[in-house]
N, C-alpha and C. Protein backbone atom coordinates (compact mmCIF):
# COMPACT_ATOMS: atom_id res chain seq x y z
N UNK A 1 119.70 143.33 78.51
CA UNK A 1 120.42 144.56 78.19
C UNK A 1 119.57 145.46 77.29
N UNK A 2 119.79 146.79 77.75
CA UNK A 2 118.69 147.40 76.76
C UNK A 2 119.55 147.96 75.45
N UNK A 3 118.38 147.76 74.71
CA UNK A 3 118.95 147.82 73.09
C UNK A 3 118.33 149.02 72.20
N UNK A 4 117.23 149.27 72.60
CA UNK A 4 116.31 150.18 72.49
C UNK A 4 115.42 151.42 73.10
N UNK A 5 115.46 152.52 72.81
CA UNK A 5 114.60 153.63 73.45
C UNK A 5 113.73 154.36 72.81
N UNK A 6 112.41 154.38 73.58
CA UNK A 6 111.34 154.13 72.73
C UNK A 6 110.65 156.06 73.78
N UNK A 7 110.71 156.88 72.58
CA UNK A 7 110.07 158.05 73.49
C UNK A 7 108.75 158.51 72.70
N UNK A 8 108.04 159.17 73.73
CA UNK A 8 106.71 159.45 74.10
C UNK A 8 107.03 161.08 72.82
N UNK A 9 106.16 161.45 72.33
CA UNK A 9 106.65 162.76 71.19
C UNK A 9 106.25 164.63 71.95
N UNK A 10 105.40 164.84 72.59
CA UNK A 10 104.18 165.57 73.14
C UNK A 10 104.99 166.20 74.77
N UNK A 11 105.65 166.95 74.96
CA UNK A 11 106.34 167.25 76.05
C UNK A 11 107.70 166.75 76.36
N UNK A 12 107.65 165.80 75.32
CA UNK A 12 109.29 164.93 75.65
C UNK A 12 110.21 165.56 74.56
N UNK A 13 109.65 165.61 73.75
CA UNK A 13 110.14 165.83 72.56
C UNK A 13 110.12 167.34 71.80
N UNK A 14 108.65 167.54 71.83
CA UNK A 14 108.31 168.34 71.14
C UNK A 14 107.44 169.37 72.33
N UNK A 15 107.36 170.38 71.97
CA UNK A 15 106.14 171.19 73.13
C UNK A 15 105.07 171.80 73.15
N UNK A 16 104.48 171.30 73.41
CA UNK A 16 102.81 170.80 73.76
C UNK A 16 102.17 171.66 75.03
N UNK A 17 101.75 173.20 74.27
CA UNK A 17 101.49 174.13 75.27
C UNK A 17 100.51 175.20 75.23
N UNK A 18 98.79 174.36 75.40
CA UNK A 18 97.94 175.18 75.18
C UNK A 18 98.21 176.53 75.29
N UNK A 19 98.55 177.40 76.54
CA UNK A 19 98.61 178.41 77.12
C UNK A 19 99.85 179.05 76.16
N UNK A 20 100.86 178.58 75.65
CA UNK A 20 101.68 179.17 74.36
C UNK A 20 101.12 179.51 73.45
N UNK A 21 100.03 178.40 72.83
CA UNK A 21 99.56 178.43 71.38
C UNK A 21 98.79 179.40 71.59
N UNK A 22 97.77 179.87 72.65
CA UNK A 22 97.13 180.94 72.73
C UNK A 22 97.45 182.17 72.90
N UNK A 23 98.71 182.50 73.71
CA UNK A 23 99.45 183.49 73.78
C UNK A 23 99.79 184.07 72.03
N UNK A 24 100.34 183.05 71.49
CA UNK A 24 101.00 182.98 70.07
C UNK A 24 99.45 184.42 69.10
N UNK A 25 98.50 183.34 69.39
CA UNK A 25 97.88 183.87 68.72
C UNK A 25 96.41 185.27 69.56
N UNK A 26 97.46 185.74 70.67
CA UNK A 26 96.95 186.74 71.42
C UNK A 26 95.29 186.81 71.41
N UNK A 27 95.07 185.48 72.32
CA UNK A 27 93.52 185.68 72.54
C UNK A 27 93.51 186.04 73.77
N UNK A 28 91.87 187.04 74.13
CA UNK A 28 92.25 187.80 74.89
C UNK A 28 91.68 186.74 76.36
N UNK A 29 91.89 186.92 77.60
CA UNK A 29 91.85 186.40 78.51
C UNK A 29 90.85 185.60 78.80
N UNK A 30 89.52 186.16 78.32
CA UNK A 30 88.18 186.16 78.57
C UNK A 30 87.89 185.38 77.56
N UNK A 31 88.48 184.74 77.01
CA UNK A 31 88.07 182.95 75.55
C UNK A 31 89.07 182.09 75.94
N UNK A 32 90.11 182.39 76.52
CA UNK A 32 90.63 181.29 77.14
C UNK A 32 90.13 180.15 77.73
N UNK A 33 89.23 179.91 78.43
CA UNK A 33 88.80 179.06 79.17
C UNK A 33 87.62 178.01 78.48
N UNK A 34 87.11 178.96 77.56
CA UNK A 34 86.32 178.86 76.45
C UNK A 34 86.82 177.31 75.15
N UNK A 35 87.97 178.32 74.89
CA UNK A 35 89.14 177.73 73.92
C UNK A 35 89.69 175.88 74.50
N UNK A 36 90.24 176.37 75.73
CA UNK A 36 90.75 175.17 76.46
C UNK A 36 89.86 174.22 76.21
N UNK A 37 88.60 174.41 77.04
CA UNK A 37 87.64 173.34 77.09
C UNK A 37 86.92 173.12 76.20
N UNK A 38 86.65 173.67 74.66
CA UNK A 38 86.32 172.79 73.77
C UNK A 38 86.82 172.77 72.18
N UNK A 39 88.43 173.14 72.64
CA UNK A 39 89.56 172.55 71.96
C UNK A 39 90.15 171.53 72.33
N UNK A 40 91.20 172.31 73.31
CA UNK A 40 92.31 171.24 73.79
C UNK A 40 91.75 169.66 74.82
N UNK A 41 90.32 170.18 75.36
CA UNK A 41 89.50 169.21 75.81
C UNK A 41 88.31 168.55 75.82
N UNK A 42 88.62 168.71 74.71
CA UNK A 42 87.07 168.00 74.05
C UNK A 42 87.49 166.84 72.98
N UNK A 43 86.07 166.24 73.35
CA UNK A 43 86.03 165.16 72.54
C UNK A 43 86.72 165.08 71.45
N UNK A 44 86.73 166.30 70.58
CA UNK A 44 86.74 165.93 68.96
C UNK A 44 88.82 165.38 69.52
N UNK A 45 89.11 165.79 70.39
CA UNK A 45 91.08 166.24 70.59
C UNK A 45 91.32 164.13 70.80
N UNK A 46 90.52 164.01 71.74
CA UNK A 46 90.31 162.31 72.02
C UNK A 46 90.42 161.57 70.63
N UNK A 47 89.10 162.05 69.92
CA UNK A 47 88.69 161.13 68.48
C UNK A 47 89.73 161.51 67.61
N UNK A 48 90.66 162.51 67.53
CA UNK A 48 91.53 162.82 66.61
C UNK A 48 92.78 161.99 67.03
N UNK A 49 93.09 161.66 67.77
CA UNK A 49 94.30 161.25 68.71
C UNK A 49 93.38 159.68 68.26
N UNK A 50 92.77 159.33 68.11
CA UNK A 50 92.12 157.48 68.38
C UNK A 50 92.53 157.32 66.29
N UNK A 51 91.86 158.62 65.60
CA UNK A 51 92.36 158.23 64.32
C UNK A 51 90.33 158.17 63.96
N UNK A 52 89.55 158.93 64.72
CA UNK A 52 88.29 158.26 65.05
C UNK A 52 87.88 159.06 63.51
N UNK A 53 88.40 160.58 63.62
CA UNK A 53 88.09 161.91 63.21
C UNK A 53 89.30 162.18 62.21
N UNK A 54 89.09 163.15 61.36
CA UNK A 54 90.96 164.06 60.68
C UNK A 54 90.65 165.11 61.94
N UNK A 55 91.62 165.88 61.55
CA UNK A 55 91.78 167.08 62.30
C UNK A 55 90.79 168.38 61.87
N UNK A 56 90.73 168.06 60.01
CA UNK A 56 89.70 168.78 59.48
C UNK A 56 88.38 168.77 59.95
N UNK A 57 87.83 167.50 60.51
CA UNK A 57 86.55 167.27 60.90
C UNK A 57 86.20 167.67 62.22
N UNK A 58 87.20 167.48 63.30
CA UNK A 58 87.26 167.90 64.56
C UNK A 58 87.11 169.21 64.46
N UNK A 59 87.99 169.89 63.94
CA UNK A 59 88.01 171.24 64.08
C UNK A 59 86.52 171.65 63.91
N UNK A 60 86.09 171.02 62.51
CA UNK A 60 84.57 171.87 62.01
C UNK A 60 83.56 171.61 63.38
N UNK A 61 83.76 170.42 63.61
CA UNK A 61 82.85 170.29 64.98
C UNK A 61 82.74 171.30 66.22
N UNK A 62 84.09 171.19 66.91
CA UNK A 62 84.14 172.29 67.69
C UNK A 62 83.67 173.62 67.21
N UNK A 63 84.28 173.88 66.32
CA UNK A 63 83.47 175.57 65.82
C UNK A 63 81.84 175.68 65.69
N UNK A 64 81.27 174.58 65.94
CA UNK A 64 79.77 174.35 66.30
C UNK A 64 79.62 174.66 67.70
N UNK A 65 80.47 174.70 68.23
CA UNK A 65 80.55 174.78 69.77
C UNK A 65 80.60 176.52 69.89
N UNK A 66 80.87 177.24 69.13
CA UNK A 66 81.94 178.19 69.50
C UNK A 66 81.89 179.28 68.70
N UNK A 67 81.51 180.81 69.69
CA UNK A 67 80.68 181.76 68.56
C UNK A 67 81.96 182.23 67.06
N UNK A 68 81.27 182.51 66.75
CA UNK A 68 81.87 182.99 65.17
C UNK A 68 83.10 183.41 64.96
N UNK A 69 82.90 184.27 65.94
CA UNK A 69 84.30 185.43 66.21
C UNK A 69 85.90 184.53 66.49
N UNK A 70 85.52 183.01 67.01
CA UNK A 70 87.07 182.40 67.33
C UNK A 70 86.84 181.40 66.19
N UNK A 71 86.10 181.28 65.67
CA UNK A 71 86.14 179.84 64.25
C UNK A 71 87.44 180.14 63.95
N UNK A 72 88.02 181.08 63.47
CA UNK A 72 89.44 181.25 62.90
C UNK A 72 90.47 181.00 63.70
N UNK A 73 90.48 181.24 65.18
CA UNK A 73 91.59 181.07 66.32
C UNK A 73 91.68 179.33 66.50
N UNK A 74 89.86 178.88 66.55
CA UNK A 74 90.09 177.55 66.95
C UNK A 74 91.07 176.61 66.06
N UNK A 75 90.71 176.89 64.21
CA UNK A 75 91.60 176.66 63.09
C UNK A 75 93.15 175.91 63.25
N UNK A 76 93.27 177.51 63.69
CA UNK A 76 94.66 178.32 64.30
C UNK A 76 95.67 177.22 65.47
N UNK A 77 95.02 176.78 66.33
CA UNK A 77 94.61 175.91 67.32
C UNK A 77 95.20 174.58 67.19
N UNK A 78 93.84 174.03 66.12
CA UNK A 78 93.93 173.00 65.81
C UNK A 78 95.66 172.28 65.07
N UNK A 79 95.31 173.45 63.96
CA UNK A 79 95.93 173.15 62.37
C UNK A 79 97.46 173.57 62.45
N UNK A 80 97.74 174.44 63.11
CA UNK A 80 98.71 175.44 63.52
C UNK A 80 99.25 175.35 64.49
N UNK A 81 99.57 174.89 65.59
CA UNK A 81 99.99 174.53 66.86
C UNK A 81 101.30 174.45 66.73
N UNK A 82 101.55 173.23 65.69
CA UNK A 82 103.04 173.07 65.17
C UNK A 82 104.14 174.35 64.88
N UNK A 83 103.23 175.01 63.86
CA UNK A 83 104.44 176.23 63.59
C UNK A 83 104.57 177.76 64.57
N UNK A 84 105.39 177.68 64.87
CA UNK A 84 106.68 177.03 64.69
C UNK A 84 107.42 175.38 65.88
N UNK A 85 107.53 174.42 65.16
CA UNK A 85 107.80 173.75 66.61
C UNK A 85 108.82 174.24 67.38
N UNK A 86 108.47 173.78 68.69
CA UNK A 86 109.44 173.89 69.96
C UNK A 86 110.13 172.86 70.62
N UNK A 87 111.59 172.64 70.32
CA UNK A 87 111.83 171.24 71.11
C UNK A 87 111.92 171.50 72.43
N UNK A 88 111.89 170.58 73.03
CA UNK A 88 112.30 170.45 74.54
C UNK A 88 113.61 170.35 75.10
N UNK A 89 114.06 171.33 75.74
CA UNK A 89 115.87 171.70 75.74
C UNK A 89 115.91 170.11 76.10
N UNK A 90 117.29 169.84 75.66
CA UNK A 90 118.27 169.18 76.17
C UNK A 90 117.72 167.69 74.95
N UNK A 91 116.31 167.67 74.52
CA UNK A 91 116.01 166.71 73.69
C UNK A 91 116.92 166.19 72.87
N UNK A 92 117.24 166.93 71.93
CA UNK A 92 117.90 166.77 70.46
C UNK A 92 119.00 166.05 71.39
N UNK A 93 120.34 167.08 72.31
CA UNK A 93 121.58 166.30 72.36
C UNK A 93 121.13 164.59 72.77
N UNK A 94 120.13 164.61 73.37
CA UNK A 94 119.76 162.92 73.90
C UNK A 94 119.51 162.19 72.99
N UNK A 95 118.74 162.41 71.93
CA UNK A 95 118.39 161.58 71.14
C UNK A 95 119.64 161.33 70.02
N UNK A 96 120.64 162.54 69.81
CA UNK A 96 121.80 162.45 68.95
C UNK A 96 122.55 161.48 69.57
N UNK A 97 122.84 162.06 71.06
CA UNK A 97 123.81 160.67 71.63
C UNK A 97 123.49 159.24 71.90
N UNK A 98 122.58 158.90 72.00
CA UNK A 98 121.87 157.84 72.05
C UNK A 98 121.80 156.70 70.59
N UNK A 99 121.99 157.85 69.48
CA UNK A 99 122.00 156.87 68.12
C UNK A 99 123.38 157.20 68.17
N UNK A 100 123.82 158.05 68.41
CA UNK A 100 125.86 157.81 68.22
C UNK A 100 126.38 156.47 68.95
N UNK A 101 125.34 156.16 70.04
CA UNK A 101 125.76 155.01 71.04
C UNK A 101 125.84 153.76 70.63
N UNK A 102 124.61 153.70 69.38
CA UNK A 102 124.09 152.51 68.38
C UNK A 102 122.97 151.89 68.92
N UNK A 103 122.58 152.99 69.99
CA UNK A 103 120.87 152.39 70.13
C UNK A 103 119.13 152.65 69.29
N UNK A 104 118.88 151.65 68.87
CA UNK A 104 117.50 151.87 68.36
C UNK A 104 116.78 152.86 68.84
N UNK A 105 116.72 153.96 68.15
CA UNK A 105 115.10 154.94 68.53
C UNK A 105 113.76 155.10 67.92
N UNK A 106 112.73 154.68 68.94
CA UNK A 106 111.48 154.61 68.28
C UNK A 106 110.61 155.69 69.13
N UNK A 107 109.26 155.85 68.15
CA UNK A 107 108.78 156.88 68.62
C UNK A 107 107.29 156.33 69.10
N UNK A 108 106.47 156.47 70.01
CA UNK A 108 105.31 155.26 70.36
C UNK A 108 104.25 157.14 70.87
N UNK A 109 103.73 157.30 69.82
CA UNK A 109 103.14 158.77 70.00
C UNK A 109 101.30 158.41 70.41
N UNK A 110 100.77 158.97 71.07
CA UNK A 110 99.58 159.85 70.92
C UNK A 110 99.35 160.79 70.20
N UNK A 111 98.76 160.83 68.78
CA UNK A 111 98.81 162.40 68.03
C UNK A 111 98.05 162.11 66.92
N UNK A 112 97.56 163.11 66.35
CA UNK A 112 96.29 162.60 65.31
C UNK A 112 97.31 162.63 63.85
N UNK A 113 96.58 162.23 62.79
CA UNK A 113 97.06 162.01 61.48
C UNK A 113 98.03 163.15 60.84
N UNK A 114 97.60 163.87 61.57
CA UNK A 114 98.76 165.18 60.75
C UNK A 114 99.76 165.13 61.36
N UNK A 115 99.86 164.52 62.78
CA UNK A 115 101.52 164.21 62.91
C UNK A 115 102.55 163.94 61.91
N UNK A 116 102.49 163.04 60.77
CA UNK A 116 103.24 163.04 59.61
C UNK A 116 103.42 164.33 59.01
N UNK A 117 102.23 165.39 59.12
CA UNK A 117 103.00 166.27 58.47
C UNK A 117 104.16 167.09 59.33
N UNK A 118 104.33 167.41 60.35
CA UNK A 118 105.42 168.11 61.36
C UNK A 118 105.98 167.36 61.65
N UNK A 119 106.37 165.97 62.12
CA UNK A 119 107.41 165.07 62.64
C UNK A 119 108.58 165.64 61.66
N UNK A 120 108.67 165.96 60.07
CA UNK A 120 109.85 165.99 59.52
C UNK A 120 110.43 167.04 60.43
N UNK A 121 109.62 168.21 60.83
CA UNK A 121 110.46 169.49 61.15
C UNK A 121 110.83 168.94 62.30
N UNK A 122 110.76 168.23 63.39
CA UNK A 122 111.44 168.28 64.46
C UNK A 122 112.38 167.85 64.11
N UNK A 123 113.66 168.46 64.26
CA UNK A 123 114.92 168.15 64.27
C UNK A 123 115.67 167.20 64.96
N UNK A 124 115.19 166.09 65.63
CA UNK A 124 115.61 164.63 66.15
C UNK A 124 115.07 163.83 65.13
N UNK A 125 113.80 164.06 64.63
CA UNK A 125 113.51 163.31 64.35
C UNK A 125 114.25 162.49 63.00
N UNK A 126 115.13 163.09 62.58
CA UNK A 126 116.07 162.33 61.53
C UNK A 126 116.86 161.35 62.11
N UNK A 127 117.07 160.80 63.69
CA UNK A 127 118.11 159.92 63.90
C UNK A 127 116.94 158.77 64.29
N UNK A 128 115.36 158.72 63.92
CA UNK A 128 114.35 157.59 64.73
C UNK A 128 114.61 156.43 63.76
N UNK A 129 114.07 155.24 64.21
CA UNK A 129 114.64 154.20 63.13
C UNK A 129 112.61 153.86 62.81
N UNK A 130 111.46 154.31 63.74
CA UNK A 130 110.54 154.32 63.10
C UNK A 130 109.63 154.93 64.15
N UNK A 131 108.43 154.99 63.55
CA UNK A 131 107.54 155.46 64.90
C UNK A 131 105.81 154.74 64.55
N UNK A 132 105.20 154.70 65.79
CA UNK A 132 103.79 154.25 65.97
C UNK A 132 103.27 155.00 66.28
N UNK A 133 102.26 155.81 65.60
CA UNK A 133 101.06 156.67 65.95
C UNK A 133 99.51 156.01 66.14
N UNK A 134 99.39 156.86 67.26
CA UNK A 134 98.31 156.65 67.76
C UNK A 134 96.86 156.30 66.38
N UNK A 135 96.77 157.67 66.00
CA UNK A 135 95.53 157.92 64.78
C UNK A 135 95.72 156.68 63.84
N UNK A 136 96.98 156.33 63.89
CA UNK A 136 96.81 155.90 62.27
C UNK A 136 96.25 154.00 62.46
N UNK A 137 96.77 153.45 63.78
CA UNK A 137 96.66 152.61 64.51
C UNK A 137 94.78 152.04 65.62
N UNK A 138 94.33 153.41 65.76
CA UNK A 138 93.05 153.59 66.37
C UNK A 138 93.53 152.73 67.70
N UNK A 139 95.05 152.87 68.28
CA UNK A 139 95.07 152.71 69.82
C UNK A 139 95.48 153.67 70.29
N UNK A 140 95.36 153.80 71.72
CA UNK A 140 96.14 154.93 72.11
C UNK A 140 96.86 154.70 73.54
N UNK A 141 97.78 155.46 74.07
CA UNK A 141 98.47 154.70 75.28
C UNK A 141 97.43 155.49 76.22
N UNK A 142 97.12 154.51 77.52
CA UNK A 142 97.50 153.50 78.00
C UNK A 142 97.16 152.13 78.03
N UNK A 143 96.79 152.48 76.75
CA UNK A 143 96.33 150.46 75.96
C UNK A 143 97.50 149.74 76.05
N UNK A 144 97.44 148.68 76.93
CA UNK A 144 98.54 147.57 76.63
C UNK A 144 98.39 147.12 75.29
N UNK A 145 97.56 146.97 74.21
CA UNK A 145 97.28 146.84 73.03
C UNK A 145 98.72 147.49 71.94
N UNK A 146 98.57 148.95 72.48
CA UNK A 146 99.37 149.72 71.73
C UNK A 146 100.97 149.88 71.60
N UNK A 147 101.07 149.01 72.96
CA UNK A 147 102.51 148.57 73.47
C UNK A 147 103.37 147.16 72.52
N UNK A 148 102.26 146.45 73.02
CA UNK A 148 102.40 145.13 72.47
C UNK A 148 102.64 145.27 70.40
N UNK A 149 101.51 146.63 70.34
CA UNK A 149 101.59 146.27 68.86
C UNK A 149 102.97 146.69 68.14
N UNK A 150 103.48 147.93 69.17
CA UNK A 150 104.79 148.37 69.09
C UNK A 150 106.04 147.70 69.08
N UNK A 151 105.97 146.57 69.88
CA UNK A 151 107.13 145.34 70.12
C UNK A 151 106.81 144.66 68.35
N UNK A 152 105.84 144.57 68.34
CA UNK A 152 105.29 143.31 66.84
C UNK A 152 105.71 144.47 66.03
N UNK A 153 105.30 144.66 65.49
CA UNK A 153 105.40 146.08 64.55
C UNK A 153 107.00 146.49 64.22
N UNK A 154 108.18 146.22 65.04
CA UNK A 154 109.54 146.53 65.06
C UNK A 154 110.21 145.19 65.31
N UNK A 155 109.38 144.20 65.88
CA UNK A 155 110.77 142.95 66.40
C UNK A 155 110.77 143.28 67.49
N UNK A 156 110.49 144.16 68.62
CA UNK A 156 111.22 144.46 69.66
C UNK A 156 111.04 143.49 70.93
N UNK A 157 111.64 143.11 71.92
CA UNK A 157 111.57 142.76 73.09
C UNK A 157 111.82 143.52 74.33
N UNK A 158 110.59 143.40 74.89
CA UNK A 158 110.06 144.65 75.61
C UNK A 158 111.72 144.52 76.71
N UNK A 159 111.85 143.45 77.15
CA UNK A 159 112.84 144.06 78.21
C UNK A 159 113.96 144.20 77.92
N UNK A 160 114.23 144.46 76.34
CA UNK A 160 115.25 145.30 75.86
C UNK A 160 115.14 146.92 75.45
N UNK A 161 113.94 147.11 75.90
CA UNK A 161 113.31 148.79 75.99
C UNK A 161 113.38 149.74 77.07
N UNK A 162 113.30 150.78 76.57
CA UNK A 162 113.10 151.69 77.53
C UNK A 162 112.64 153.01 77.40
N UNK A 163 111.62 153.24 78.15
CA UNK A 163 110.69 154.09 77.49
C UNK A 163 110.09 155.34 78.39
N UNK A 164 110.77 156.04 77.75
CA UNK A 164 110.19 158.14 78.13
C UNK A 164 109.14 158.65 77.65
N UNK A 165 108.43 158.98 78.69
CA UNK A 165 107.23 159.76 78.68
C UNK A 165 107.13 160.71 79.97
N UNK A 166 106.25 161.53 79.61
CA UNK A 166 105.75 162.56 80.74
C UNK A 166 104.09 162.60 81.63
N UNK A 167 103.66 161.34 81.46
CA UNK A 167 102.79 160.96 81.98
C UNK A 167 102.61 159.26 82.25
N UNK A 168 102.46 159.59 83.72
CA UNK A 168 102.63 158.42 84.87
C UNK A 168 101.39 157.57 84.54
N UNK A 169 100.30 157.26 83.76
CA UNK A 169 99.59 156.35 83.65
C UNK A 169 100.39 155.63 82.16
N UNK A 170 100.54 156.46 81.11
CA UNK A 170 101.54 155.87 79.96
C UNK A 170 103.02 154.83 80.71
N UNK A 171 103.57 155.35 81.82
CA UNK A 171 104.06 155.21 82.32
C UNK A 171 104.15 153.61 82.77
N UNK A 172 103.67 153.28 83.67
CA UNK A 172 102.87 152.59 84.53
C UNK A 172 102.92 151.47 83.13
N UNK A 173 101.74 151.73 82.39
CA UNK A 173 101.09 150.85 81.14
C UNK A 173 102.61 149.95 80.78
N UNK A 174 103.45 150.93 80.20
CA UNK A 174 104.77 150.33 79.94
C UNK A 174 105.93 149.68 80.89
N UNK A 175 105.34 150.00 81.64
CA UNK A 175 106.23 149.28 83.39
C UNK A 175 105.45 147.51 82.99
N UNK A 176 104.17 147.82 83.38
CA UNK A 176 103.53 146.53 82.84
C UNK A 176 103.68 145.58 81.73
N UNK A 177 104.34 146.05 80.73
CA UNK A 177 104.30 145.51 79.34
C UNK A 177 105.93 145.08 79.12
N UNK A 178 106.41 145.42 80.25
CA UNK A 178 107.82 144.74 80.40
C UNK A 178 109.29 145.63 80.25
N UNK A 179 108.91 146.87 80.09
CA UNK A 179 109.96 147.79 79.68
C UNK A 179 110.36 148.28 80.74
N UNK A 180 111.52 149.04 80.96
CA UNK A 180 112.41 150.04 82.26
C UNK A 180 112.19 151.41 81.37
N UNK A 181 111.28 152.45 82.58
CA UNK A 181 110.91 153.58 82.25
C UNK A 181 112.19 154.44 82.72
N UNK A 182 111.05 155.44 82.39
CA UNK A 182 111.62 157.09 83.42
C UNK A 182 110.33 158.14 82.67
N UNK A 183 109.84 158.73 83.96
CA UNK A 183 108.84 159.44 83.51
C UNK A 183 109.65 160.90 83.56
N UNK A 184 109.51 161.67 82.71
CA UNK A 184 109.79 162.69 82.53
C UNK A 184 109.17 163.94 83.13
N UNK A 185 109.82 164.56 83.99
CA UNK A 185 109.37 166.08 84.46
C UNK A 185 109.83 167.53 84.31
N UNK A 186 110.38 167.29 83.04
CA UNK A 186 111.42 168.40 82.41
C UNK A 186 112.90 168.67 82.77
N UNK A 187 113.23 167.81 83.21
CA UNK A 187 114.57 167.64 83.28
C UNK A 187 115.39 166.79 82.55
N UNK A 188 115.89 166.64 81.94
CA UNK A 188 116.71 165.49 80.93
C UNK A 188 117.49 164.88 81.70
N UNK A 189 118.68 165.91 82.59
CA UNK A 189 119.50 165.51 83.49
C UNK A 189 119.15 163.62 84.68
N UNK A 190 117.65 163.88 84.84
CA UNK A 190 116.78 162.65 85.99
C UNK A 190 117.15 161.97 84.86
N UNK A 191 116.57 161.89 83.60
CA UNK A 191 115.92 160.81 82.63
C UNK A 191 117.70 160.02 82.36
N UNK A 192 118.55 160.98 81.95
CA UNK A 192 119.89 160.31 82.14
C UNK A 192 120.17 159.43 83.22
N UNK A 193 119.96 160.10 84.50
CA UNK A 193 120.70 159.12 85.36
C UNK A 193 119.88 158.16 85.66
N UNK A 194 118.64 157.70 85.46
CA UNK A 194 117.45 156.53 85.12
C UNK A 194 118.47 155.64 83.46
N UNK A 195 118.83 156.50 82.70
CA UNK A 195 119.31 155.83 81.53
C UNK A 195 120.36 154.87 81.80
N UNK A 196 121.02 155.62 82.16
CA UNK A 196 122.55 154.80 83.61
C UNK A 196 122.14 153.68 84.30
N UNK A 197 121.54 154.17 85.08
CA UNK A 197 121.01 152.74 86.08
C UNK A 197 120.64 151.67 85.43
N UNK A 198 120.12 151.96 84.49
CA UNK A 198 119.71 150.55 83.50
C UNK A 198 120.86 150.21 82.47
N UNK A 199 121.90 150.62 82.43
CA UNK A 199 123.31 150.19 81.82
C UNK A 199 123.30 150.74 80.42
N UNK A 200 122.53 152.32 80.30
CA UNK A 200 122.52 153.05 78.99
C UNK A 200 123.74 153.79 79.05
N UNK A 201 125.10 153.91 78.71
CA UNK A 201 126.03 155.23 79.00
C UNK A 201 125.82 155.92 78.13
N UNK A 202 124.86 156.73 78.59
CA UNK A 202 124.88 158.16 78.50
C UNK A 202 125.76 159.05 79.65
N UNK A 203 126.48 160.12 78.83
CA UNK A 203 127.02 161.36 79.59
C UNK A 203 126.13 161.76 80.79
N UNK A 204 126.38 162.71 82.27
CA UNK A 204 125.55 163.05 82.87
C UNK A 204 125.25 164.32 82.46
């Protein structure tokens, strides 16, 4: 019986949207592509997420990459992404009803060290009973490592879990490690009736 729900933070939760954050901070078309690929995809984004790097250090790196004129946007980027956060509709009522239900919520993130500082502002995040970050840990999903350390780390027994994310290799990893998923594609409504099937009553 599942006892526990264990969600992914980064699109599930919270929103995680290069093409926003850049809009936000009106760069013009022509650094976009620029920006993407050695911000949001570059190495330093990997080593910050492993716990390899801070965010302070990544950042300075990339701006080695990157003429003068965006050092301040990349910052911006990096450091700033968070404000203001954005939940993901329908998040909050799930995660409220779910601890009204008396089920355990944990949080099993990819995200570098400054995650502690914005987790307070997301507004679910007051009903989690704990969470595992990636940085602070130096695993990251889709390490069965990071799964396993998650069960140890709480008491948990994986096939009393169940675990939301928005990417099918995280996915998968936790299918393996003994848990009943539901991969997320922006609908809350699917992830409910996946919650159901596995004997969660949740509302539809």
């Amino acid at each position: 019986m599942i006892q526990n729900i264990v969600f992914d933070m980064g699109n599930v939760l919270v929103r995680f949207d290069p093409v926003l954050f850049m809009d936000r901070l009106g760069v013009a078309e022509a650094d976009r592509a620029l920006l993407t690929r050695e911000v949001f995809k570059s190495l330093e984004w990997a080593q910050m997420d492993r716990g390899s790097i801070t965010d302070a250090e990544g950042c300075e790196r990339m701006c080695r990459r990157l003429p003068k004129r965006l050092h301040e946007t990349a910052r911006q980027l990096v450091l700033a992404w968070d404000r203001p956060i954005l939940e993901i509709e329908g998040s909050f009522e799930l995660v409220r009803e779910l601890k009204e239900l008396g089920y355990g919520l944990w949080l099993l993130s990819n995200a570098s060290l400054r995650q502690h500082e914005y987790w307070p502002r997301v507004p679910a995040s007051r009903y989690f009973d704990g969470t595992l970050i990636s940085a602070d840990v130096k695993l990251i999903k889709p390490q069965p490592e990071f799964y396993r350390l998650l069960f140890e780390s709480f008491s948990l027994r994986p096939e009393e879990c169940f675990f939301i994310d928005d990417n099918n290799y995280n996915i998968e990893a936790a299918q393996n490690s003994g848990m009943r998923c539901a991969i997320f594609h922006g609908d809350f409504g699917e992830v409910r009736a996946r919650l159901r099937e596995a004997g969660v009553p949740v509302r539809e």
